[in-house]
Each structure stands twice: as C-alpha cells, then as structure tokens.
C-alpha atoms as a PDB file:
ATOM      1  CA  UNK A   1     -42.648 -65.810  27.672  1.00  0.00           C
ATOM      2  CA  UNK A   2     -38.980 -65.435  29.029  1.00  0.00           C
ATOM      3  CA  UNK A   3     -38.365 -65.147  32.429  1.00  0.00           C
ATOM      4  CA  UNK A   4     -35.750 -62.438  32.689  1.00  0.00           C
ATOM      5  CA  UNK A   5     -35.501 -62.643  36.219  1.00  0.00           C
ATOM      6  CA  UNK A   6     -34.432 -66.042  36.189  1.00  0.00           C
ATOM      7  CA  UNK A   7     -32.019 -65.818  33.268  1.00  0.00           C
ATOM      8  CA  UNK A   8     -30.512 -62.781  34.819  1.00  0.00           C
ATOM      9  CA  UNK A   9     -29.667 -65.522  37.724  1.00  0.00           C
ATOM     10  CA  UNK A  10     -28.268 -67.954  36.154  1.00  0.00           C
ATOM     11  CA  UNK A  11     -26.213 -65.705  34.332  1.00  0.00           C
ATOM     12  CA  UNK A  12     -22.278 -66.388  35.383  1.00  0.00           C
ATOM     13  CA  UNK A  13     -20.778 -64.106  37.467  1.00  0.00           C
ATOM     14  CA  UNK A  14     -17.266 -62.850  36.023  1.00  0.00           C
ATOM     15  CA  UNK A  15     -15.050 -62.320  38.716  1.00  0.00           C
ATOM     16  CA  UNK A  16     -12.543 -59.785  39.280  1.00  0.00           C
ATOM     17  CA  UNK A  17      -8.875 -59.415  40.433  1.00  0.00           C
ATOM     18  CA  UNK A  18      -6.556 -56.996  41.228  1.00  0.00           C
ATOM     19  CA  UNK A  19      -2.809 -57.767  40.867  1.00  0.00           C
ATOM     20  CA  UNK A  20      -0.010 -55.070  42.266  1.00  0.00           C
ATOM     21  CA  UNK A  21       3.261 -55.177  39.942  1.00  0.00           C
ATOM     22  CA  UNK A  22       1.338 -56.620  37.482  1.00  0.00           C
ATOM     23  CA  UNK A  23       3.110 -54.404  34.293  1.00  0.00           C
ATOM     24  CA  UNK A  24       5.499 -56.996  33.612  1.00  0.00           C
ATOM     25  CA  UNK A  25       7.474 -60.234  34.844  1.00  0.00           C
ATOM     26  CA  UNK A  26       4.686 -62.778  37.470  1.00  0.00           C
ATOM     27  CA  UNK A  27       2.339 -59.945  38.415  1.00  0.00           C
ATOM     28  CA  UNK A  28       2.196 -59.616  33.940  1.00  0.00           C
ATOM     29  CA  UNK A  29       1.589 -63.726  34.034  1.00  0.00           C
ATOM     30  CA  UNK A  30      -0.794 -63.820  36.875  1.00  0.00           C
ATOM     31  CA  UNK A  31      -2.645 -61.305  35.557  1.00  0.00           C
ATOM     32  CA  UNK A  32      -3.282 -63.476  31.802  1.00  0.00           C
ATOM     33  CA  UNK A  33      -3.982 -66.713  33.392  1.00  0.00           C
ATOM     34  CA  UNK A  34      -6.366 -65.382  36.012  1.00  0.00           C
ATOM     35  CA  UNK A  35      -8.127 -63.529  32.637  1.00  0.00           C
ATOM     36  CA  UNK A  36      -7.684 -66.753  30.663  1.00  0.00           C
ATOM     37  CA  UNK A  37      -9.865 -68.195  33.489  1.00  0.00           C
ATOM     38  CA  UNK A  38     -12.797 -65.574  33.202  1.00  0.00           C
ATOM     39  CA  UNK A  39     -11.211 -62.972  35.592  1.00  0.00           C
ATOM     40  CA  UNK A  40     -11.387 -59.356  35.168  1.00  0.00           C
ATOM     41  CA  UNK A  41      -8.259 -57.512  36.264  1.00  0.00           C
ATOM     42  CA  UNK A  42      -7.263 -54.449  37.916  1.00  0.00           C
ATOM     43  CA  UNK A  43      -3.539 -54.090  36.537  1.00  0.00           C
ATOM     44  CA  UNK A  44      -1.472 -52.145  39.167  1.00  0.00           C
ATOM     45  CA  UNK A  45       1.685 -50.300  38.190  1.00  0.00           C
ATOM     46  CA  UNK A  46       4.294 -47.786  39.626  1.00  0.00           C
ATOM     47  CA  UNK A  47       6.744 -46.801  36.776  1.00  0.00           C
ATOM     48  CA  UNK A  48       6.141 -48.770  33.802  1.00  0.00           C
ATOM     49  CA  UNK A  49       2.790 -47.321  32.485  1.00  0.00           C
ATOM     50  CA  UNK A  50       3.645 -48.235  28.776  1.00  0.00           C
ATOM     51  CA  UNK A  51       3.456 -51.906  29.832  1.00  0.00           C
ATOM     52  CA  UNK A  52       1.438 -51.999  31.864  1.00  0.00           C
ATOM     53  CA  UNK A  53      -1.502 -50.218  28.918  1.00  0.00           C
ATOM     54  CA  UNK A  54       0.161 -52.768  26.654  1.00  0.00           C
ATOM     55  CA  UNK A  55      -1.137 -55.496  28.971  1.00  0.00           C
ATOM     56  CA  UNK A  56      -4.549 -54.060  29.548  1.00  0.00           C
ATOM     57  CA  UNK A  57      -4.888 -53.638  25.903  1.00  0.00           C
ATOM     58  CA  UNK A  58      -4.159 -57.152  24.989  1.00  0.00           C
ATOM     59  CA  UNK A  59      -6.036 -58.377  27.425  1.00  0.00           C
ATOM     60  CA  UNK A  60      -9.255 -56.148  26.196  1.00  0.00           C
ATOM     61  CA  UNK A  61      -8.564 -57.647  22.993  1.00  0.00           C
ATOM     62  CA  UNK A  62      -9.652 -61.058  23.687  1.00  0.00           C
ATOM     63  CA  UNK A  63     -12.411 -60.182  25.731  1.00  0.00           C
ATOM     64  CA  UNK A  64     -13.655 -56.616  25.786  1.00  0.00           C
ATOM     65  CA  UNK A  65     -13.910 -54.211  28.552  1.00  0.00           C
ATOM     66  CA  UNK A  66     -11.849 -56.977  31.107  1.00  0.00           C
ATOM     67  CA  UNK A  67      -8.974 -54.791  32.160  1.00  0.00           C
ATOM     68  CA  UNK A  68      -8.056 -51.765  33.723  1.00  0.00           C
ATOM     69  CA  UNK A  69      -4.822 -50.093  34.788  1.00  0.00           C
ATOM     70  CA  UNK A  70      -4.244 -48.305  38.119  1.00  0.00           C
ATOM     71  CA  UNK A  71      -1.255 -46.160  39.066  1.00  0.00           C
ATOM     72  CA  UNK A  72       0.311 -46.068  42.329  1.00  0.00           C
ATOM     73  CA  UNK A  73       3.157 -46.045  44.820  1.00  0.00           C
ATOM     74  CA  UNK A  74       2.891 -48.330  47.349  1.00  0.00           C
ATOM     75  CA  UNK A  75       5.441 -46.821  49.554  1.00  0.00           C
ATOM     76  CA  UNK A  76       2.281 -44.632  50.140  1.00  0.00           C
ATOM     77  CA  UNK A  77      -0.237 -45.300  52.489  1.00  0.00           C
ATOM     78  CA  UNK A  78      -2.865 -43.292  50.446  1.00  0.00           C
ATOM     79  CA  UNK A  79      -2.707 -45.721  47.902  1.00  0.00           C
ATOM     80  CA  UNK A  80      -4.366 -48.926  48.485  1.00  0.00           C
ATOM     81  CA  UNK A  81      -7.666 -46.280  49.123  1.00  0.00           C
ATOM     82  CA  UNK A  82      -6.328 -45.260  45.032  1.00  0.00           C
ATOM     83  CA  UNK A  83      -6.034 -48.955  44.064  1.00  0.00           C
ATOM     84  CA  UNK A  84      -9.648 -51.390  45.666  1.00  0.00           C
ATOM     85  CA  UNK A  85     -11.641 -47.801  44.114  1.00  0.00           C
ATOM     86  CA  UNK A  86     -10.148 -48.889  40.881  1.00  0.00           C
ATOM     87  CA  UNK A  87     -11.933 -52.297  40.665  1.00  0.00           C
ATOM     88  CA  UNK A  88     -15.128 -51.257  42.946  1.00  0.00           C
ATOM     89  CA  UNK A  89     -15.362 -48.273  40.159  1.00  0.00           C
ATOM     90  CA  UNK A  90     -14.986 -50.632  37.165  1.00  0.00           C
ATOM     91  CA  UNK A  91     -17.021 -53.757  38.019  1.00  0.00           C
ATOM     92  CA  UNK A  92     -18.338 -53.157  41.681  1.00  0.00           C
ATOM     93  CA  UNK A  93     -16.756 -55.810  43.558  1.00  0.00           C
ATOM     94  CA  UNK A  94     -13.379 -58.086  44.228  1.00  0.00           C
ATOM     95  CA  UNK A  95     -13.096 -61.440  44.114  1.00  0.00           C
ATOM     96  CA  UNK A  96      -8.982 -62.004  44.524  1.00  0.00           C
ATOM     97  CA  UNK A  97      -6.472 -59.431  45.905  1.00  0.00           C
ATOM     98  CA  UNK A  98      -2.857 -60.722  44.867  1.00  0.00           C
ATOM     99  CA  UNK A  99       0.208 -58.918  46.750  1.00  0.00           C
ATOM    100  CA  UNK A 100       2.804 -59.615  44.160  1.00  0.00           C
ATOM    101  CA  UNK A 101       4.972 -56.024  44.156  1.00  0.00           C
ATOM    102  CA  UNK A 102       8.019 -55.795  45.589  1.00  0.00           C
ATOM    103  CA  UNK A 103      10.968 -54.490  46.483  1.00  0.00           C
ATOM    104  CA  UNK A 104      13.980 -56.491  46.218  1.00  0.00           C
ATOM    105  CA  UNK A 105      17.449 -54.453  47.759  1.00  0.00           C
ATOM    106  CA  UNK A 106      20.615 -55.773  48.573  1.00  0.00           C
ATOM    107  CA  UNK A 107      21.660 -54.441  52.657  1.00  0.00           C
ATOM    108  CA  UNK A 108      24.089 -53.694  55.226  1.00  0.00           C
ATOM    109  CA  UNK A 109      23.899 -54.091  58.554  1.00  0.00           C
ATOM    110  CA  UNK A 110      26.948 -52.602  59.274  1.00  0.00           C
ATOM    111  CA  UNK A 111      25.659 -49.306  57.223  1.00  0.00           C
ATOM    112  CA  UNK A 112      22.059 -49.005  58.683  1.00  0.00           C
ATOM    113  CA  UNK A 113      19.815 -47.094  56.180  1.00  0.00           C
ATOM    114  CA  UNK A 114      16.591 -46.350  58.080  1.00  0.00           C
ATOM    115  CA  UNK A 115      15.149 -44.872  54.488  1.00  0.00           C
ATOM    116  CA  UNK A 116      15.997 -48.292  52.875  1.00  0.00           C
ATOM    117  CA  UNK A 117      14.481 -50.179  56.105  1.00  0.00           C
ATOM    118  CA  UNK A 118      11.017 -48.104  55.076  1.00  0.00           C
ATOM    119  CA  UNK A 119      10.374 -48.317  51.508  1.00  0.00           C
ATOM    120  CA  UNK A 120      11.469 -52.411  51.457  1.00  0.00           C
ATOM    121  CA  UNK A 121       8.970 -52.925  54.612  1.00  0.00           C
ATOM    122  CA  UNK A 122       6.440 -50.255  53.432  1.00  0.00           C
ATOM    123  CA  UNK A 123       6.021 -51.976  50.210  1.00  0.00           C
ATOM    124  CA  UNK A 124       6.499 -55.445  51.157  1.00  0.00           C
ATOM    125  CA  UNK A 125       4.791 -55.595  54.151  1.00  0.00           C
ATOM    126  CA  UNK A 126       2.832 -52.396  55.064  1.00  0.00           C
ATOM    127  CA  UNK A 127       1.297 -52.331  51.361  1.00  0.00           C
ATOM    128  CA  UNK A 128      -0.083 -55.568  51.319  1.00  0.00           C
ATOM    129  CA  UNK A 129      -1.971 -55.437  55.192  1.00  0.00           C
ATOM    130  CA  UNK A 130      -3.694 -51.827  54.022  1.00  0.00           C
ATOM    131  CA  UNK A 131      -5.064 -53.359  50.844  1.00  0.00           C
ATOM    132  CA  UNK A 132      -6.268 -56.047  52.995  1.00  0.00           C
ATOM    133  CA  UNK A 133      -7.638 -53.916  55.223  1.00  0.00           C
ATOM    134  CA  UNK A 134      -9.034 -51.329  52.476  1.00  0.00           C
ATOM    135  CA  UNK A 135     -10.255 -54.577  50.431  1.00  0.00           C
ATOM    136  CA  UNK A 136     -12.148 -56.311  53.316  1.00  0.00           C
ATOM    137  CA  UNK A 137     -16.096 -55.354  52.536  1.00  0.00           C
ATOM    138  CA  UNK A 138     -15.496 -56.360  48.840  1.00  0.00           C
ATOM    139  CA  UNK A 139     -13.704 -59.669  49.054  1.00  0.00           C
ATOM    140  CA  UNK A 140     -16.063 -60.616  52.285  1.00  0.00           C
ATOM    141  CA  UNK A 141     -19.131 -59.952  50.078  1.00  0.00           C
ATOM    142  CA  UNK A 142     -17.843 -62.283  47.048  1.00  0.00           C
ATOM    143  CA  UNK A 143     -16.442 -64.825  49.943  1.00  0.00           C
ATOM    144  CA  UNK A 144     -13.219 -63.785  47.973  1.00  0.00           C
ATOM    145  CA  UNK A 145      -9.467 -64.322  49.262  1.00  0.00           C
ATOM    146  CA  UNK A 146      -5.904 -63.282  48.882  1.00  0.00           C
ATOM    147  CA  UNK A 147      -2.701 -64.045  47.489  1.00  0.00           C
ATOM    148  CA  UNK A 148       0.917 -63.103  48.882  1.00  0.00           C
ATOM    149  CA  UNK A 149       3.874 -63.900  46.664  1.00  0.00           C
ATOM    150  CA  UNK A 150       6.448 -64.317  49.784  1.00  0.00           C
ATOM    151  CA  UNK A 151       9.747 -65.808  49.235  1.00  0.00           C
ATOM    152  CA  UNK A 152      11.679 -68.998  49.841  1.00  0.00           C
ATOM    153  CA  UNK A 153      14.010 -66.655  51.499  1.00  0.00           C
ATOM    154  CA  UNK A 154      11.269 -65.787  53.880  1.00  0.00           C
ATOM    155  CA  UNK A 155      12.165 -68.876  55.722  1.00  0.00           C
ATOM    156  CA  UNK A 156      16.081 -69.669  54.647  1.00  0.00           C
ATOM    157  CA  UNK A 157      17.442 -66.249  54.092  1.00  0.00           C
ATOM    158  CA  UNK A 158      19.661 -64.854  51.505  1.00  0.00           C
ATOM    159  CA  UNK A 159      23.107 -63.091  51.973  1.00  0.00           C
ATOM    160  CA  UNK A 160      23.192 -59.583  51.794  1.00  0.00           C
ATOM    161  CA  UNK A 161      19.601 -59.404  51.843  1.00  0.00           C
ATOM    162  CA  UNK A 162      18.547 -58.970  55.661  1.00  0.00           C
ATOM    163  CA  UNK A 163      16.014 -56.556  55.804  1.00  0.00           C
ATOM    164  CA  UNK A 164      13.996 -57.743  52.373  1.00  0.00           C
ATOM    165  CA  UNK A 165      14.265 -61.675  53.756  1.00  0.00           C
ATOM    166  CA  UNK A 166      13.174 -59.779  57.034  1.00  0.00           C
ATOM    167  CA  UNK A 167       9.951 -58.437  55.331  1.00  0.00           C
ATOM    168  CA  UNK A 168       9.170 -61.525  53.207  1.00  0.00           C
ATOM    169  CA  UNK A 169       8.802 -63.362  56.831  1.00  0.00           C
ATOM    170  CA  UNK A 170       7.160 -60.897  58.063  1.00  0.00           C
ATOM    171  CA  UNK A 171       4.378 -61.190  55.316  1.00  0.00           C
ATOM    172  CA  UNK A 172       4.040 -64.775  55.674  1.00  0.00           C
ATOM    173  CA  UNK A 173       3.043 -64.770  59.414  1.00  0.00           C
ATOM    174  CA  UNK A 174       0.837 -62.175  58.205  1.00  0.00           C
ATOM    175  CA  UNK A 175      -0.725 -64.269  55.631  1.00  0.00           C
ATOM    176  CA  UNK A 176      -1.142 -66.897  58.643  1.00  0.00           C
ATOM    177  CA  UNK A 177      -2.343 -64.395  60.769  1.00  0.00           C
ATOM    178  CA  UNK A 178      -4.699 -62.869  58.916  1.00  0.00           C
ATOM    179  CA  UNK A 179      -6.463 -66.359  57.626  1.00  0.00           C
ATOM    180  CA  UNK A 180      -7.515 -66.625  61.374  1.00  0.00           C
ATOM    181  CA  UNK A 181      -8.831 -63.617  61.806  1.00  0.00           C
ATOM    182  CA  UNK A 182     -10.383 -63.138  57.942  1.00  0.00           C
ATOM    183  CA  UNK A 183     -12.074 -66.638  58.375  1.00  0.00           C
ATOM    184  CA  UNK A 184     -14.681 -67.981  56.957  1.00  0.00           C
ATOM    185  CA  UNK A 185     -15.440 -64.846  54.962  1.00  0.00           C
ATOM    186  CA  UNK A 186     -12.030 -64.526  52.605  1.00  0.00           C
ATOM    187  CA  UNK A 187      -9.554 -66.946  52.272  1.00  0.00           C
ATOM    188  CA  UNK A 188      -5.982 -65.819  53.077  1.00  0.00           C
ATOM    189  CA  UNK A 189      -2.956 -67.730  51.083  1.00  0.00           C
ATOM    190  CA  UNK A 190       0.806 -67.567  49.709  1.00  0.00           C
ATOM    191  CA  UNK A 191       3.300 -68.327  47.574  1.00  0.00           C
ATOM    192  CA  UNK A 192       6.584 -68.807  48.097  1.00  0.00           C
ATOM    193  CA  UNK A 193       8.610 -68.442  45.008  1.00  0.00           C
ATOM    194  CA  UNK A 194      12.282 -69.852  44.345  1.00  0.00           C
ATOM    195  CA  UNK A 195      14.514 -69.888  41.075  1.00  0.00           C
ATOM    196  CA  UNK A 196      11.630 -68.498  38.581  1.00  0.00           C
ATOM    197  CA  UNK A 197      13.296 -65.752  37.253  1.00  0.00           C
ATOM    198  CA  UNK A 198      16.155 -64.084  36.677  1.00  0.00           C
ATOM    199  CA  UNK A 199      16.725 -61.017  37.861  1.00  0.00           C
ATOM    200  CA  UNK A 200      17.962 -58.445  35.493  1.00  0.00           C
ATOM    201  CA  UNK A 201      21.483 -57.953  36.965  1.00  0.00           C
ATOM    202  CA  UNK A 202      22.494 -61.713  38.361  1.00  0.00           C
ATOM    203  CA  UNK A 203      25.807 -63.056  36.618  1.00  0.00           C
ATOM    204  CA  UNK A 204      26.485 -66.056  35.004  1.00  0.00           C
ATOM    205  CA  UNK A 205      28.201 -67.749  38.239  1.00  0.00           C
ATOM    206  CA  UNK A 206      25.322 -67.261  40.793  1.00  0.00           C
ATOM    207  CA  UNK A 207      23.336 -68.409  37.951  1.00  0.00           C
ATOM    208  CA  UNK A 208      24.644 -72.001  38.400  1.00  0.00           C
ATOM    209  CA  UNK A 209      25.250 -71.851  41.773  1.00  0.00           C
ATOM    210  CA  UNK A 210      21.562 -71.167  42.056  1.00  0.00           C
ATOM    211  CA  UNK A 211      20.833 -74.230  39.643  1.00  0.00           C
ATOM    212  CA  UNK A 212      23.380 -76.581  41.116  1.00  0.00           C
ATOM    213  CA  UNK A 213      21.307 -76.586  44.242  1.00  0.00           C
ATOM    214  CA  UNK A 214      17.930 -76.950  42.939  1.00  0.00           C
ATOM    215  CA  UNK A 215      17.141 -80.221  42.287  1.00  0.00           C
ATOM    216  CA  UNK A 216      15.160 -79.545  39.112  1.00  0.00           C
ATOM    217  CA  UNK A 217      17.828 -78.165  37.685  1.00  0.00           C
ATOM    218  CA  UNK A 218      16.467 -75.245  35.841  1.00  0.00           C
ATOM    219  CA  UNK A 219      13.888 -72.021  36.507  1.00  0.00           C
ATOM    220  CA  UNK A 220      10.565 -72.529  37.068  1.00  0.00           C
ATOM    221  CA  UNK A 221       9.089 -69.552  34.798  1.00  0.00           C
ATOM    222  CA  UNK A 222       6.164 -67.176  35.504  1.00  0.00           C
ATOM    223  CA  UNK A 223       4.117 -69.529  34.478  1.00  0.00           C
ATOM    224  CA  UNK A 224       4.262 -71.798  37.129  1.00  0.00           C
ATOM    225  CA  UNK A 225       3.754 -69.235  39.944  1.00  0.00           C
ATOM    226  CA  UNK A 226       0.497 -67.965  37.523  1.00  0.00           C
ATOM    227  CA  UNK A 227      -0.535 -71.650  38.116  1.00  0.00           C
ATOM    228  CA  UNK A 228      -0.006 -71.443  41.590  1.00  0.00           C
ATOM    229  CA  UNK A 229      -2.332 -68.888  41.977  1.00  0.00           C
ATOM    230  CA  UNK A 230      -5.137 -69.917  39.575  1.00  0.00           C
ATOM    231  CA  UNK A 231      -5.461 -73.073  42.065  1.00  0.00           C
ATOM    232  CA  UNK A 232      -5.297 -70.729  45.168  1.00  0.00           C
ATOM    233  CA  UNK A 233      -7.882 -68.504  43.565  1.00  0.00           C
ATOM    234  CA  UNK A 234     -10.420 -71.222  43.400  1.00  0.00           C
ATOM    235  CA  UNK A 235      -9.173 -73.533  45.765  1.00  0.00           C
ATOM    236  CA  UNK A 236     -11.946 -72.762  48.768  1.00  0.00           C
ATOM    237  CA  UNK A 237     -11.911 -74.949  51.207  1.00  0.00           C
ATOM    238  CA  UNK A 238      -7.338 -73.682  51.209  1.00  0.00           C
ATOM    239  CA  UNK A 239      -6.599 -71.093  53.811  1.00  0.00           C
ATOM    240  CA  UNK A 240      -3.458 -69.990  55.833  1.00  0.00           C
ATOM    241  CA  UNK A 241      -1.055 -72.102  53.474  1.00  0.00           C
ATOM    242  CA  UNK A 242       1.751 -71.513  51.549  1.00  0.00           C
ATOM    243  CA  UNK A 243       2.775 -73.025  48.531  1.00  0.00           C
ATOM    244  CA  UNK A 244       6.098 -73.220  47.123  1.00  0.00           C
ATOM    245  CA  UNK A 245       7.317 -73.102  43.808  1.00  0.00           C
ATOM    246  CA  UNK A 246      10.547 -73.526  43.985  1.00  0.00           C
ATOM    247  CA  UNK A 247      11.305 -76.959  41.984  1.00  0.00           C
ATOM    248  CA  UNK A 248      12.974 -78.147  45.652  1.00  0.00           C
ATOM    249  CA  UNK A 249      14.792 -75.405  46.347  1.00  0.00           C
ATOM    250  CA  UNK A 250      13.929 -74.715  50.229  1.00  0.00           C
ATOM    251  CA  UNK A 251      14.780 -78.832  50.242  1.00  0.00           C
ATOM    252  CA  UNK A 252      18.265 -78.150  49.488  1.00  0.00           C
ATOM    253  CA  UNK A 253      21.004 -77.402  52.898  1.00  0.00           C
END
C-alpha cells in the first residue's frame, strides 16, 4: 500500500520569487535563472506589459503554470499590498523578494526638483522597505530572504547623479539595517552592480572612459548579477552583505 502521507512529504517544495522591473534588462535575467533553478516567479512591471507577458510566457513554456505577471507603480505606496497578493494568490507563499526597479535620473542641485527628489527615493528606497514590510509573514514562514540591487555608486558617487547615488546609499544601510532586525527568520542581502549594462542613451566616449577604469576591461552582463543572486538566494547562513559585481570597478580611484 502507498503511503500518501509520506510521499506528499518528501515531495520538493518549489519555491517562489518575486522580482520588481523584471520585464526586461537584470530584473528579465534574474527572473530566468532563479526559474532555471526551480523558482516560480512573480514578474513585476510598470510600463512594458508586452515584455513583460513575453517573459511569463516563455517561462510557462518550459515548465507550466511557473510565472505570473503583476502590474504596478511603485511610486505608489498602495502597491507593494498589489504586488506580495500576487504570489500569496498564485502559490501561497514567498521564498525571495528581489528589489531590482529603479529609477535612474540625472540632477541638479542648483535647480532643486522636490517632485524628482520623490519618485527617485519613493521607488528606490520607499518601494523596497514597504514590500519588506508587506512581505514579512510570507518570507518569515519559508525562512526566506531578500535581495537589493544597490549600486557601486551607492558608496563612490556619480556626477550629476546626487539624489539617485543618495537613494542607492540609502538602501544599502537599509539592507544592513534590516538583516539585524529581520534575523534569524529572513535573510537580508545586496548587490552592488557596476559596468553591466549599458544604458540606452550613454555615448561612445563615457563608454571607454567607463572601461578604461575597470580593470576587467569590459561589461559584466545580466548574467552575472542573475548569478549573484542565485548564490544569495540559497546562500543561508549570508546576511547583511553586499556583493559587488562590478569586475573591480569600486577598486579603481
């Protein structure tokens, strides 16, 4: 006679993430290696909904009924309620929370723009600590954690950039912060990218001023932030660190 009891135990428990920005660019490659490692995934998205379903479907493809897609605007604090109901709805628990939207704006301190100051910290920093916060009886119940993509320029800070380096510091003393207070229930991580990709609208002489002071010499890719975060996802006995993945970028004066 089978024991159904016990097979129903032994069964393996497929995880589940959910990934903010995750329509295209390292949320997109986060979200396929975490599924090529077993994962269900929420995919978050603000604008690009056509990608974002493109992802989801793909990802259904190889292994049916593994992704879902959740609108939302993180500028809005109603949203993270929007976003952990999303995976609790589809597979009743989370198991990894990765922060990886942003908001990347050039500013001025000399022209103040108090409407600019709120969506790059709402997003960047706000966003992240409600989903936390809304996230907290699912991830404590799988002993899950959480992944912030920060920024090198969290710690060295970019030109022209005050208010976004401002907010990518201020989410890595949260990601400190909160592995205190989150311990031993969910781990609390980040990572701190540096010349992965480009963005759409750098030109050709930033691009090798960027490279000439890297000492790898060339961009990382999506990929190896994806990797990043595979380890962090499983790594758990790894709290309150950041890893960077930058190929020596923060190294370089």
């Amino acid at each position: 006679m089978t024991d159904t009891k016990t097979e129903a135990s032994t069964k393996p428990i497929t995880k589940t993430v959910l990934v903010t920005g995750a329509a295209r660019r390292i949320g997109a490659q986060i979200s396929k290696t975490l599924h090529e490692k077993g994962y269900n995934v929420v995919i978050h998205y603000n604008k690009n909904q056509s990608l974002a379903l493109a992802l989801a479907n793909e990802l259904n493809n190889i292994r049916t009924n593994s992704a879902v897609t959740v609108a939302g605007e993180l500028a809005d604090p109603d949203t993270a309620e929007r976003l952990i109901a999303a995976a609790r709805t589809a597979w009743q628990r989370l198991d990894c929370l990765v922060n990886c939207a942003s908001v990347y704006l050039t500013s001025d301190p000399a022209k103040p723009d108090l409407g600019q100051w709120d969506e790059i910290m709402n997003v960047n920093v706000r966003a992240p600590y409600l989903l936390v916060s809304e996230a907290l009886p699912l991830l404590k119940a799988s002993q899950g954690n959480v992944i912030n993509i920060t920024d090198i320029y969290a710690l060295r800070p970019q030109p022209k950039h005050p208010i976004y380096c401002a907010s990518k510091a201020a989410l890595l003393g949260m990601t400190k912060a909160l592995a205190l207070d989150l311990a031993p229930d969910v781990r609390v991580n980040a990572i701190a990218p540096g010349p992965i990709l480009w963005a759409e609208k750098n030109d050709p002489s930033y691009k090798d001023i960027v490279l000439a002071k890297t000492p790898m010499a060339r961009l990382g890719g999506a990929e190896a932030i994806s990797g990043a975060a595979a380890y962090l996802a499983e790594a758990d006995f790894v709290t309150g660190e950041v890893i960077h993945v930058d190929g020596g970028r923060q190294l370089h004066i």
